[in-house]
N, C-alpha and C. Protein backbone atom coordinates (compact mmCIF):
# COMPACT_ATOMS: atom_id res chain seq x y z
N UNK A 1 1.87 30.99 -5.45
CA UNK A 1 2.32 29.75 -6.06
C UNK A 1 2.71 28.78 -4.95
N UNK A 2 2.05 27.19 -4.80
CA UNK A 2 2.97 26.52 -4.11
C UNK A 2 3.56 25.17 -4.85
N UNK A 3 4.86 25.33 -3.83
CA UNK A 3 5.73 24.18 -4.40
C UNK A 3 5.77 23.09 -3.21
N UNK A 4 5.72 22.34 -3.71
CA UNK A 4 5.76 20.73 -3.06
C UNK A 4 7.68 20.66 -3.38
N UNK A 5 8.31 20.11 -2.31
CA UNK A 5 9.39 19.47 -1.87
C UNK A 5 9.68 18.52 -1.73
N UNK A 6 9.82 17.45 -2.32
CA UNK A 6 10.06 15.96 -1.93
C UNK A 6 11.29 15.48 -2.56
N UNK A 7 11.20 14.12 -1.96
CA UNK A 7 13.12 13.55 -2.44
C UNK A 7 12.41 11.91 -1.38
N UNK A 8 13.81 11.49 -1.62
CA UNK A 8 13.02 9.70 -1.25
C UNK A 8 14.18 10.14 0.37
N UNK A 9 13.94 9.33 1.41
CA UNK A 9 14.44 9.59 2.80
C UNK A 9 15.92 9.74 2.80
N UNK A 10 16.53 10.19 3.61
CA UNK A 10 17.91 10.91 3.62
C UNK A 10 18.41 11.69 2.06
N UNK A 11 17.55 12.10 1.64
CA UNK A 11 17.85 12.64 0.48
C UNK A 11 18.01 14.35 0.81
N UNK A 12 17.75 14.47 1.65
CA UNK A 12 17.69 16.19 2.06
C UNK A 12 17.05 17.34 2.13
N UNK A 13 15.58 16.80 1.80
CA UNK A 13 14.58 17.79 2.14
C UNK A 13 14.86 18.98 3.11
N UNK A 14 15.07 18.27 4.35
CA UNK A 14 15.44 19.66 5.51
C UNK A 14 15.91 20.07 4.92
N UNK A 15 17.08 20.11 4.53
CA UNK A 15 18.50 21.05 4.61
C UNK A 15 17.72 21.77 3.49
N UNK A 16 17.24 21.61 2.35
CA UNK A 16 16.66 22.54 1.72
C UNK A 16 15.63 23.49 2.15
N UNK A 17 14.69 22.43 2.90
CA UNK A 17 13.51 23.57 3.36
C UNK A 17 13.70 24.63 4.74
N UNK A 18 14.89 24.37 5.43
CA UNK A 18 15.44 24.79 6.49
C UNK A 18 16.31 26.25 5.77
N UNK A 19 16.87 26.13 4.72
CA UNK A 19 17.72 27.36 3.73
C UNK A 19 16.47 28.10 3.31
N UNK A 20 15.40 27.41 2.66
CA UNK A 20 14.76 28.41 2.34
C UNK A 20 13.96 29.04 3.60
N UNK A 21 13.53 28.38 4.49
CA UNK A 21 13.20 29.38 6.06
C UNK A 21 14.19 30.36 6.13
N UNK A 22 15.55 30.06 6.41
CA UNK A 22 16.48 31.14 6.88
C UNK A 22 16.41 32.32 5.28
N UNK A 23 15.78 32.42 4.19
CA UNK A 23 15.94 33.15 3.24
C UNK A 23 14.49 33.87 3.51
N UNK A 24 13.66 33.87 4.60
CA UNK A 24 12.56 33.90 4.88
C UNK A 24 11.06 33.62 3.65
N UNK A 25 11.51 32.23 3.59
CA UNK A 25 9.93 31.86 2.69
C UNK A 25 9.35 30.79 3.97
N UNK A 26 8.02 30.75 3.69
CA UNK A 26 7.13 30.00 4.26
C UNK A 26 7.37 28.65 3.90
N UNK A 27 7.66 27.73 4.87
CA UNK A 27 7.82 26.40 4.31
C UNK A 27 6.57 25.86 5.61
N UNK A 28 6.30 25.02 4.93
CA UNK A 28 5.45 23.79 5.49
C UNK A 28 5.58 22.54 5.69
N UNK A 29 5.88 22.04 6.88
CA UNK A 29 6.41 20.67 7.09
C UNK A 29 5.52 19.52 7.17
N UNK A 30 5.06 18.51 5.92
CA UNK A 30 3.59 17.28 5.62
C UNK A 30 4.06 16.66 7.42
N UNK A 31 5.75 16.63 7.79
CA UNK A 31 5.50 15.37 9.03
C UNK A 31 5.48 16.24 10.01
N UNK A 32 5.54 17.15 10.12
CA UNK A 32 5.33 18.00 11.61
C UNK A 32 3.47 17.71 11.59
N UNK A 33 2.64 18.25 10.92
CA UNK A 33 1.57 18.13 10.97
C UNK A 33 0.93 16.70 11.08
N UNK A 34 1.70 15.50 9.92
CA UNK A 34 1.46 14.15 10.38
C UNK A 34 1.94 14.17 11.76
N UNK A 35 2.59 14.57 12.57
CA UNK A 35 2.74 13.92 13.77
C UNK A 35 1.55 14.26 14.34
N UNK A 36 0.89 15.48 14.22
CA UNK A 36 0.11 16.16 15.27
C UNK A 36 -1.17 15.45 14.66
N UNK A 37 -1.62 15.04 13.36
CA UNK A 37 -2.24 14.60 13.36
C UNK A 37 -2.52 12.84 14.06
N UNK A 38 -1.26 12.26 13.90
CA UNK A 38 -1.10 10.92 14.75
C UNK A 38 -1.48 10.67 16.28
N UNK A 39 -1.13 12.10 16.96
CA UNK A 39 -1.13 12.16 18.32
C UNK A 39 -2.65 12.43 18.55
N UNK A 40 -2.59 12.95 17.78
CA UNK A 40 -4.68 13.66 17.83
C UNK A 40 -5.21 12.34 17.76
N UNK A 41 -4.98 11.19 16.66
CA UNK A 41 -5.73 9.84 16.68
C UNK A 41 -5.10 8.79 17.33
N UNK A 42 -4.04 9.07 18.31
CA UNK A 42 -4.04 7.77 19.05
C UNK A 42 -4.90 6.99 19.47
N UNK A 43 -5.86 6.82 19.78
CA UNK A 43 -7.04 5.72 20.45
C UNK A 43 -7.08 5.02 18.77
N UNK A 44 -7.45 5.34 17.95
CA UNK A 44 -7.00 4.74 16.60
C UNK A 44 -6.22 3.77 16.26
N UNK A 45 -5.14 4.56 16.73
CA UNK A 45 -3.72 4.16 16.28
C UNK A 45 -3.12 2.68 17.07
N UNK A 46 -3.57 2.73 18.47
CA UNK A 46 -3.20 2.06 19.51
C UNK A 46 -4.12 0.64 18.80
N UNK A 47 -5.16 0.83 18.56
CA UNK A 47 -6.35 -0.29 18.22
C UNK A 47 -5.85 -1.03 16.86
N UNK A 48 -4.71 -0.25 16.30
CA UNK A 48 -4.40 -0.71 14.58
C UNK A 48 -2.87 -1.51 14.86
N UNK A 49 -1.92 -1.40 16.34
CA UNK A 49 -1.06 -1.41 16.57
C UNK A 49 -0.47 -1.48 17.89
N UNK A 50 -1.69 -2.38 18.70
CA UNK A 50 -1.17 -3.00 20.34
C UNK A 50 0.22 -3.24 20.72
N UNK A 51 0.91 -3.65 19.81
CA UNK A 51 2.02 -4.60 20.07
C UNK A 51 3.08 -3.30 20.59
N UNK A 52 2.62 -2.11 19.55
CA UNK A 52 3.33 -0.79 19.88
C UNK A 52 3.12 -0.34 20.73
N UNK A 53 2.39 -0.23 22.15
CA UNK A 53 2.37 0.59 23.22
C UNK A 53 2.50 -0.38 24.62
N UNK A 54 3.48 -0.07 25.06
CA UNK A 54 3.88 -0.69 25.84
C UNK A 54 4.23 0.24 27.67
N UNK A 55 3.29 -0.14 28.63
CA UNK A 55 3.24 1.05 29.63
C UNK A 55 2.91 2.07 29.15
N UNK A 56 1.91 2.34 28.64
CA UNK A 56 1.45 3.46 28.28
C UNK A 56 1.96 4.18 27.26
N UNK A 57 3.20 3.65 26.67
CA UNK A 57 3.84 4.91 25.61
C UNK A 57 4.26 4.09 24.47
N UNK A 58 4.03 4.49 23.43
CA UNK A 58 3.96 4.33 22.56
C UNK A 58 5.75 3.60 21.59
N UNK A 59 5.90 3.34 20.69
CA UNK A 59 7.04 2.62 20.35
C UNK A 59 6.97 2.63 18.61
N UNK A 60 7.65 3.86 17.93
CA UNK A 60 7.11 4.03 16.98
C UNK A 60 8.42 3.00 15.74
N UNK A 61 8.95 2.60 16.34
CA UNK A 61 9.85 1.83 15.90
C UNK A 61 8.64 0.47 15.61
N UNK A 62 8.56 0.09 16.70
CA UNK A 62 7.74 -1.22 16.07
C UNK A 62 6.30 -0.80 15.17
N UNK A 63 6.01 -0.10 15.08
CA UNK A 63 5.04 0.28 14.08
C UNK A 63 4.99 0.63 12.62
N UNK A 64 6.75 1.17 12.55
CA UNK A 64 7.43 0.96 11.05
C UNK A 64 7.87 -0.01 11.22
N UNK A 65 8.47 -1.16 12.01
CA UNK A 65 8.13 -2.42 11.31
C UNK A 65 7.32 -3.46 11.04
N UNK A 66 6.38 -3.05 11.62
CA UNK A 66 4.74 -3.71 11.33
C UNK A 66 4.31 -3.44 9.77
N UNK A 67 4.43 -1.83 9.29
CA UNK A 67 4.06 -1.57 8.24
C UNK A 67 5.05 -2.11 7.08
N UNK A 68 6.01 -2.01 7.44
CA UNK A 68 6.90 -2.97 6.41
C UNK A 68 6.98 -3.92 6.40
N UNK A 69 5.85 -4.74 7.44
CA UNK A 69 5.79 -6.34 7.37
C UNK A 69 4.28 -6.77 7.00
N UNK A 70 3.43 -5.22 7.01
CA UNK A 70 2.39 -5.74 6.09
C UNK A 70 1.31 -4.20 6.02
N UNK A 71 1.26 -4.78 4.55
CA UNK A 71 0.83 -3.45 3.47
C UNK A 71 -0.98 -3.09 3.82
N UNK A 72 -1.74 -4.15 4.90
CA UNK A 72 -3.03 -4.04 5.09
C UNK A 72 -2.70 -2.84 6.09
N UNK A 73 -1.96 -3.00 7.08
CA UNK A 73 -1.87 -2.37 8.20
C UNK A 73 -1.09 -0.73 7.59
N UNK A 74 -0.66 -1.00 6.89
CA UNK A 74 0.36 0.53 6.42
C UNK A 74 -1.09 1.15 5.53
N UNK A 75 -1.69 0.27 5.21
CA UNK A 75 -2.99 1.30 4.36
C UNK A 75 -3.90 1.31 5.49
N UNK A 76 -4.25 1.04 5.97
CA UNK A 76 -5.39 1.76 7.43
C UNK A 76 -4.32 3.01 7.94
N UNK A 77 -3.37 2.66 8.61
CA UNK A 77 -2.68 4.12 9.02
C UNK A 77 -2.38 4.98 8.15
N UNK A 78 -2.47 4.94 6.84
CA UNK A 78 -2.63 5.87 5.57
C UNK A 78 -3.66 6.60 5.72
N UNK A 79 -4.78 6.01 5.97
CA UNK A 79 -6.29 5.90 5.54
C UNK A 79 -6.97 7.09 7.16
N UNK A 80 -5.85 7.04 8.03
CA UNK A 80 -6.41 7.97 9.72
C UNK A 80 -5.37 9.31 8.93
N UNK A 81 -4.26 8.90 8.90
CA UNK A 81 -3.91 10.08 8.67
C UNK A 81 -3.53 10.88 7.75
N UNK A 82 -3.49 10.58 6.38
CA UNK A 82 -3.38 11.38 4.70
C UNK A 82 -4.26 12.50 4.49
N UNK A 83 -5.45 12.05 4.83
CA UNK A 83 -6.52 12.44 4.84
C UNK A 83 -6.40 14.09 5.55
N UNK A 84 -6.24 13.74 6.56
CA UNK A 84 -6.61 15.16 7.69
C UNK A 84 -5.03 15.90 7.45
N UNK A 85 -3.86 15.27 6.91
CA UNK A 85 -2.57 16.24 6.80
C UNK A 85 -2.97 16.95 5.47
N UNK A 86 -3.36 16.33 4.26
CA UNK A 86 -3.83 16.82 2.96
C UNK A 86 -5.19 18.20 3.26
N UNK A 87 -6.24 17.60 4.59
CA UNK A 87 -7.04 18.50 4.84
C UNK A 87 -5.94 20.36 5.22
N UNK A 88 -5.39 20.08 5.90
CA UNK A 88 -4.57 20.75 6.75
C UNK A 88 -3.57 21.91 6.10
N UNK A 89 -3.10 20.97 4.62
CA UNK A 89 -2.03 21.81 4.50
C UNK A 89 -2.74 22.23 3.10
N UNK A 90 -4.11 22.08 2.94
CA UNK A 90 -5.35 22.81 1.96
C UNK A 90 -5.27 23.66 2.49
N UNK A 91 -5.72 24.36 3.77
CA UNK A 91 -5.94 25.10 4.62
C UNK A 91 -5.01 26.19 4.76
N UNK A 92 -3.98 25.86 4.87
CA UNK A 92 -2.59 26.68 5.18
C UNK A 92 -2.91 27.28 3.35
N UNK A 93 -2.88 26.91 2.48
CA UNK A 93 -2.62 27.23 1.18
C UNK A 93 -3.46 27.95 0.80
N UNK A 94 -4.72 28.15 1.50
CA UNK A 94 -5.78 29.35 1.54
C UNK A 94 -5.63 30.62 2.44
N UNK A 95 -5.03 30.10 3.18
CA UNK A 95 -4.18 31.05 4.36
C UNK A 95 -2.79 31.95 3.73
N UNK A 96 -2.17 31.43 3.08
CA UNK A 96 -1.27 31.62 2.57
C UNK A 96 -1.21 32.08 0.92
N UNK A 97 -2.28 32.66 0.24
CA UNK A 97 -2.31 31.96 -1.20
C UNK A 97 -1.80 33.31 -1.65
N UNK A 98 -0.99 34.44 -1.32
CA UNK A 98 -0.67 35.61 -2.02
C UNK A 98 0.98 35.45 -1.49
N UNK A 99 1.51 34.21 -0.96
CA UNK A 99 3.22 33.69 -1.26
C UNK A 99 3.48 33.07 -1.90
N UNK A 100 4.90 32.90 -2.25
CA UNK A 100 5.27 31.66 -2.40
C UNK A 100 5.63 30.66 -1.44
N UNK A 101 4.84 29.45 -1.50
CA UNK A 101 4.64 28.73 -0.03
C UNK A 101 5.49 27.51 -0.70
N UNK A 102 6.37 26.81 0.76
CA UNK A 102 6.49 25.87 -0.43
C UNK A 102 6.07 24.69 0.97
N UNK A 103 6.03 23.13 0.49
CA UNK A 103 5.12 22.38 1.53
C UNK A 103 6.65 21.02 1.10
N UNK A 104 7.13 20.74 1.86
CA UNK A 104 8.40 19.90 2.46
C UNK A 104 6.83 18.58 2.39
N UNK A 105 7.38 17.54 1.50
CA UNK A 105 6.08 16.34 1.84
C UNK A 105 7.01 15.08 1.13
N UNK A 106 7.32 14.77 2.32
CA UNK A 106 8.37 13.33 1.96
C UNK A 106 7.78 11.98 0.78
N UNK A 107 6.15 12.00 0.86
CA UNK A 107 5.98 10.81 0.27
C UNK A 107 4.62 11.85 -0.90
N UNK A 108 5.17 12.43 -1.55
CA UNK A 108 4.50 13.76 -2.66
C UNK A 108 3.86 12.65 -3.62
N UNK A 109 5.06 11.79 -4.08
CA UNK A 109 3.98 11.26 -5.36
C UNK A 109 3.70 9.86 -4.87
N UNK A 110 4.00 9.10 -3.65
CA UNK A 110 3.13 8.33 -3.42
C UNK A 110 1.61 8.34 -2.62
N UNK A 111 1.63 9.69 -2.50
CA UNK A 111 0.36 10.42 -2.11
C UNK A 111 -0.71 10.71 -2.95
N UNK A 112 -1.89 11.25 -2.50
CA UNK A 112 -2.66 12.12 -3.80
C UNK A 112 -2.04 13.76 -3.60
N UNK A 113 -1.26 14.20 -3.21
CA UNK A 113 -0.63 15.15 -2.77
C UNK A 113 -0.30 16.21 -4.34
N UNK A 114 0.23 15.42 -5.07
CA UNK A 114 1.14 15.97 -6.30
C UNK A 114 0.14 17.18 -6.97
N UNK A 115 -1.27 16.71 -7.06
CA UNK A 115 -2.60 17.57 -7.85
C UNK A 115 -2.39 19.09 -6.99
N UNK A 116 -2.27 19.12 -6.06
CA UNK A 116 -2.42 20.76 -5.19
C UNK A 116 -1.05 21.61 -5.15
N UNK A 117 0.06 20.83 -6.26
CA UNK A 117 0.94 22.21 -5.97
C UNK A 117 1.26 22.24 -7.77
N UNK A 118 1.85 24.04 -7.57
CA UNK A 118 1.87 24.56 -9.12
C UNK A 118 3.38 23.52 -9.74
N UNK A 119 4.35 23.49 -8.97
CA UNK A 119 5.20 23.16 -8.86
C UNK A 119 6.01 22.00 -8.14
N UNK A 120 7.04 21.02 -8.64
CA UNK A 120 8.08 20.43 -7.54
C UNK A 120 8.89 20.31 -7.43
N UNK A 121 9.67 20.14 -6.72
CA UNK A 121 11.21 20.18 -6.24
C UNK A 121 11.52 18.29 -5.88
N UNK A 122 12.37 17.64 -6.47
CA UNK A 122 13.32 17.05 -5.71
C UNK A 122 14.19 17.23 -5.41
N UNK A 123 14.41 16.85 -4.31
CA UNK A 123 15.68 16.90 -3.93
C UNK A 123 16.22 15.06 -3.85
N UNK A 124 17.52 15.42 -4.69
CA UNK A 124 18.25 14.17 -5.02
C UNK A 124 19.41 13.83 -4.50
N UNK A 125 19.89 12.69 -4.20
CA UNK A 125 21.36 12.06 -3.80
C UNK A 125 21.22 10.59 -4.09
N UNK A 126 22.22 10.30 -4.46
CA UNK A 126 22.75 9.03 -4.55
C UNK A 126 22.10 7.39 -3.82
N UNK A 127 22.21 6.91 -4.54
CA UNK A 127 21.25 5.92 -3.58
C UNK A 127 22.67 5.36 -2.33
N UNK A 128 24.14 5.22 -2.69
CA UNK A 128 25.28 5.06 -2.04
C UNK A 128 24.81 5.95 -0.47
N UNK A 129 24.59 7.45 -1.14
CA UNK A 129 25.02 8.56 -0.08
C UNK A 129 23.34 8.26 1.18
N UNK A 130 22.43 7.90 0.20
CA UNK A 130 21.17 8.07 0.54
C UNK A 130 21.16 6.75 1.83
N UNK A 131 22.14 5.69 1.38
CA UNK A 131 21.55 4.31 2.81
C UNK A 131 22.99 4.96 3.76
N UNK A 132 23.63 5.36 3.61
CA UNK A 132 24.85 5.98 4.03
C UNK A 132 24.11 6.76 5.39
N UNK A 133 23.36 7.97 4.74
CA UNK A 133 22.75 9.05 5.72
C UNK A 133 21.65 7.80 6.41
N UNK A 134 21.28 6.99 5.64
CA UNK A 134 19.67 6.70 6.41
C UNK A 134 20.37 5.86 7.87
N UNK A 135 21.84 5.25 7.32
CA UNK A 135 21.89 4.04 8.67
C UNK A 135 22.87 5.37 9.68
N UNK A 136 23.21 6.00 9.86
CA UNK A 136 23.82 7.02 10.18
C UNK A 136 22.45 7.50 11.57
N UNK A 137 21.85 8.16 10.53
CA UNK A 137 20.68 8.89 10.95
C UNK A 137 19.72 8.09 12.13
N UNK A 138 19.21 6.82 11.22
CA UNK A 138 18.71 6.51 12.11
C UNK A 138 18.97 4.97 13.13
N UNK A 139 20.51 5.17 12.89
CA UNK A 139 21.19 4.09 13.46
C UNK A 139 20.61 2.69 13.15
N UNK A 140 20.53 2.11 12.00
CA UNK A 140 20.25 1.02 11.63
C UNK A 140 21.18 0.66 10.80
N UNK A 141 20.72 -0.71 10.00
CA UNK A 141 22.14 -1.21 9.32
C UNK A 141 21.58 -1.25 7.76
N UNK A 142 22.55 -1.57 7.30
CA UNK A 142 22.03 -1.42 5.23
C UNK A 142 20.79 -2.36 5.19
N UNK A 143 20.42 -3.70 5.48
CA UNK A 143 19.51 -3.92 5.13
C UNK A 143 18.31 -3.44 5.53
N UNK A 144 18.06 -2.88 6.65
CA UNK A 144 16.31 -1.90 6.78
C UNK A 144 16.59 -0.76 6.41
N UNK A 145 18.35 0.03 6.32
CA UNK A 145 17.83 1.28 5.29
C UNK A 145 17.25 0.79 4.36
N UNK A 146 17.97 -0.20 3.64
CA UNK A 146 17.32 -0.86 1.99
C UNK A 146 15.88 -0.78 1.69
N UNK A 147 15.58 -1.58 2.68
CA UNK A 147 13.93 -1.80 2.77
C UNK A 147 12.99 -0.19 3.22
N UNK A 148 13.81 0.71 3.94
CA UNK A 148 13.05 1.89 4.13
C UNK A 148 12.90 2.68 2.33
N UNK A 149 14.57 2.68 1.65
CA UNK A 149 13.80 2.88 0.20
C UNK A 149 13.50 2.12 -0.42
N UNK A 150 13.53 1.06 -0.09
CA UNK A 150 12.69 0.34 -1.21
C UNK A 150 11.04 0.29 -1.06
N UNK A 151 10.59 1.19 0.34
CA UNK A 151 9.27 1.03 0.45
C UNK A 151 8.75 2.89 0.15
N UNK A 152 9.67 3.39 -0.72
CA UNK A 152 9.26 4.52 -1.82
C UNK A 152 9.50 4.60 -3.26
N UNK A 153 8.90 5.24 -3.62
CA UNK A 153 8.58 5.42 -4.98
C UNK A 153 10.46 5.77 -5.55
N UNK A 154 10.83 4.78 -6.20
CA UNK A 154 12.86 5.42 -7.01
C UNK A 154 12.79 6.94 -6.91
N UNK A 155 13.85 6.65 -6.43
CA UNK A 155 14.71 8.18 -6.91
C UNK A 155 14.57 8.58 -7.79
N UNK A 156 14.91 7.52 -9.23
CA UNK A 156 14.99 7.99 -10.69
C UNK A 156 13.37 8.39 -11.17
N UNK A 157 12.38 7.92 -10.65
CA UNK A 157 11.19 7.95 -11.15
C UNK A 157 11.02 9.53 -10.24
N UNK A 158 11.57 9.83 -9.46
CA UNK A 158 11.30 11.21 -8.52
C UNK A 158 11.57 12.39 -9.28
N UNK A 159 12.81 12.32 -9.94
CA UNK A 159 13.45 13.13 -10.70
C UNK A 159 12.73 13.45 -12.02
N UNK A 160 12.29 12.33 -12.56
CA UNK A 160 11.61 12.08 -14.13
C UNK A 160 10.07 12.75 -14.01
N UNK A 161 9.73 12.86 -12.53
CA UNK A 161 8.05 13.28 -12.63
C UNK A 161 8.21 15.12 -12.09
N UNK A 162 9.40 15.60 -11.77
CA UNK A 162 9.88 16.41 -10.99
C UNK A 162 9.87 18.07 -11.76
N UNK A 163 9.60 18.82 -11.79
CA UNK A 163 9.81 20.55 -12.63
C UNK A 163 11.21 20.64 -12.14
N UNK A 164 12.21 20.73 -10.81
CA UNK A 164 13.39 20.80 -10.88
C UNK A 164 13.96 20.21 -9.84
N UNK A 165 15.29 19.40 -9.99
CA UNK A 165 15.48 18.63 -9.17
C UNK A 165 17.04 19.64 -8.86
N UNK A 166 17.21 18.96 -7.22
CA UNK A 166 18.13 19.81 -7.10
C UNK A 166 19.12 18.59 -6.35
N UNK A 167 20.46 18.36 -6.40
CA UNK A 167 21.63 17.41 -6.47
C UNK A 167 21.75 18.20 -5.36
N UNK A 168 22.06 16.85 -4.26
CA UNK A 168 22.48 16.98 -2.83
C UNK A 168 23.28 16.56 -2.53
N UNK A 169 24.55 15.87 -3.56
CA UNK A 169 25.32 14.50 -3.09
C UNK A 169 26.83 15.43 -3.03
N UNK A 170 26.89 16.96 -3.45
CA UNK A 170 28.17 17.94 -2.83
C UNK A 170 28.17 18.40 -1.70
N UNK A 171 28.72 19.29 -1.38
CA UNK A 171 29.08 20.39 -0.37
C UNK A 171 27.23 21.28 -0.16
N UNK A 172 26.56 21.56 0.93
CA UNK A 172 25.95 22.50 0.91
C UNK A 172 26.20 23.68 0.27
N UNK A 173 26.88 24.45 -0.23
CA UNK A 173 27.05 25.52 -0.57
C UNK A 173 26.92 25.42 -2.14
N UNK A 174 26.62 24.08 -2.25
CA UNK A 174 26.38 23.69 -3.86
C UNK A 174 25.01 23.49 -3.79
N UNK A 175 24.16 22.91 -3.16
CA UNK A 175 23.01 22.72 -3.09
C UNK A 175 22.48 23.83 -2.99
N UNK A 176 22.68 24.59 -1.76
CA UNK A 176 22.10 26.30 -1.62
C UNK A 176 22.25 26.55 -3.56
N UNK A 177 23.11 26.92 -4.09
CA UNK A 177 23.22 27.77 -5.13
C UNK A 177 22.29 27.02 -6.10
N UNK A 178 21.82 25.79 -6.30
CA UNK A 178 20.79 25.22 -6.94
C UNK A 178 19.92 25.75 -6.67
N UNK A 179 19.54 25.95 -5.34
CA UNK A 179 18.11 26.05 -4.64
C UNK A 179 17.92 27.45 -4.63
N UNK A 180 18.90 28.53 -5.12
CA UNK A 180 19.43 29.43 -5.34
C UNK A 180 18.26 29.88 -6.88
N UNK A 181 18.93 28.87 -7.69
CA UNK A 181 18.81 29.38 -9.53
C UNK A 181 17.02 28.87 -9.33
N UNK A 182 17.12 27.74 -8.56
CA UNK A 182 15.35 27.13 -8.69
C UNK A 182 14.67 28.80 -8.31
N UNK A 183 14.71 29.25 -7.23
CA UNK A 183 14.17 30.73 -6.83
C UNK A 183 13.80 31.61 -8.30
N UNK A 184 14.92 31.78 -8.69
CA UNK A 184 15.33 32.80 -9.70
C UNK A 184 14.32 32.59 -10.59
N UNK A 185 14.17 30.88 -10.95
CA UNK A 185 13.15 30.63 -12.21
C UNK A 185 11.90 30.77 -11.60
N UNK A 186 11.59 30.37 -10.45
CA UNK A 186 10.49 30.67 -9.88
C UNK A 186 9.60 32.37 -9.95
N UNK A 187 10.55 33.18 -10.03
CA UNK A 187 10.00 34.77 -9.73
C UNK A 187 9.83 35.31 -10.91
């Protein structure tokens, strides 16, 4: 059986898919592999996004704000790399198809992603807790967290398309025991 993992950004994917590693299940990470797939198409990438490489290295900051300043350019870099991470983590799921696998994929239903798993998981928090962690995390201020969720699919619509959602906005030891009972129904 695999389960797809998603939740909208600072919502807590890791911390879930990181508990279920330490419980030893197979998790699969969509951005570890998007990275490797990104790095594999740089000559691509560089040609879709000059402004981003600067001395030779790359500047991935200005490239999320390119794409949030325009939706032609965020669908070509969709279009290099969806493709070959969706190829990829097909692959693993043929490799894998006598576990329960589960695949951590931050943008599940704004993907074509949702069709290849039996199952999904959100993981949920607060939209308060959610720009809270995002400006924290990635040291920015409320208005480009804002705009980082506002350039995903609601929370509430995450939950509503979701088999079980699991509340992140307590103590870990509350979330574990969700992610806990999700198992239970799973077996």
């Amino acid at each position: 059986m695999v389960i797809g993992i998603t939740g909208s950004i600072g919502s807590g994917k890791s911390l879930v898919s990181n508990y279920l590693i330490k419980k030893g299940y197979k998790v699969l990470d969509a951005d570890l592999i998007s990275k490797e797939v990104f790095d594999k198409n740089i000559k691509r990438i560089k040609k879709l996004f000059p402004n981003a490489f600067v001395g030779g290295k790359i500047d991935k900051k200005q490239i999320a704000l390119e794409i949030f300043n325009s939706n032609i350019l965020k669908e070509k870099l969709e279009n290099i790399i969806h493709p070959e991470v969706l190829k990829k983590i097909k692959m693993e799921i043929k490799k894998n198809k006598d576990l329960l696998l589960f695949v951590d994929v931050p943008l599940l239903y704004e993907t074509s992603y949702k069709k290849i798993f039996d199952k999904i998981i959100v993981v949920y928090v607060s939209k308060e807790k959610q720009i809270e962690r995002l400006m924290k995390r990635d040291n920015i201020d409320k208005e480009y967290a804002l705009k980082k969720i506002a350039s995903q699919l609601s929370m509430e619509e995450k939950k509503r398309l979701a088999d079980f959602v699991i509340d992140n906005n307590e103590e870990q030891e509350i979330t574990f025991k969700q992610v806990d009972e999700v198992l239970e129904k799973l077996k």
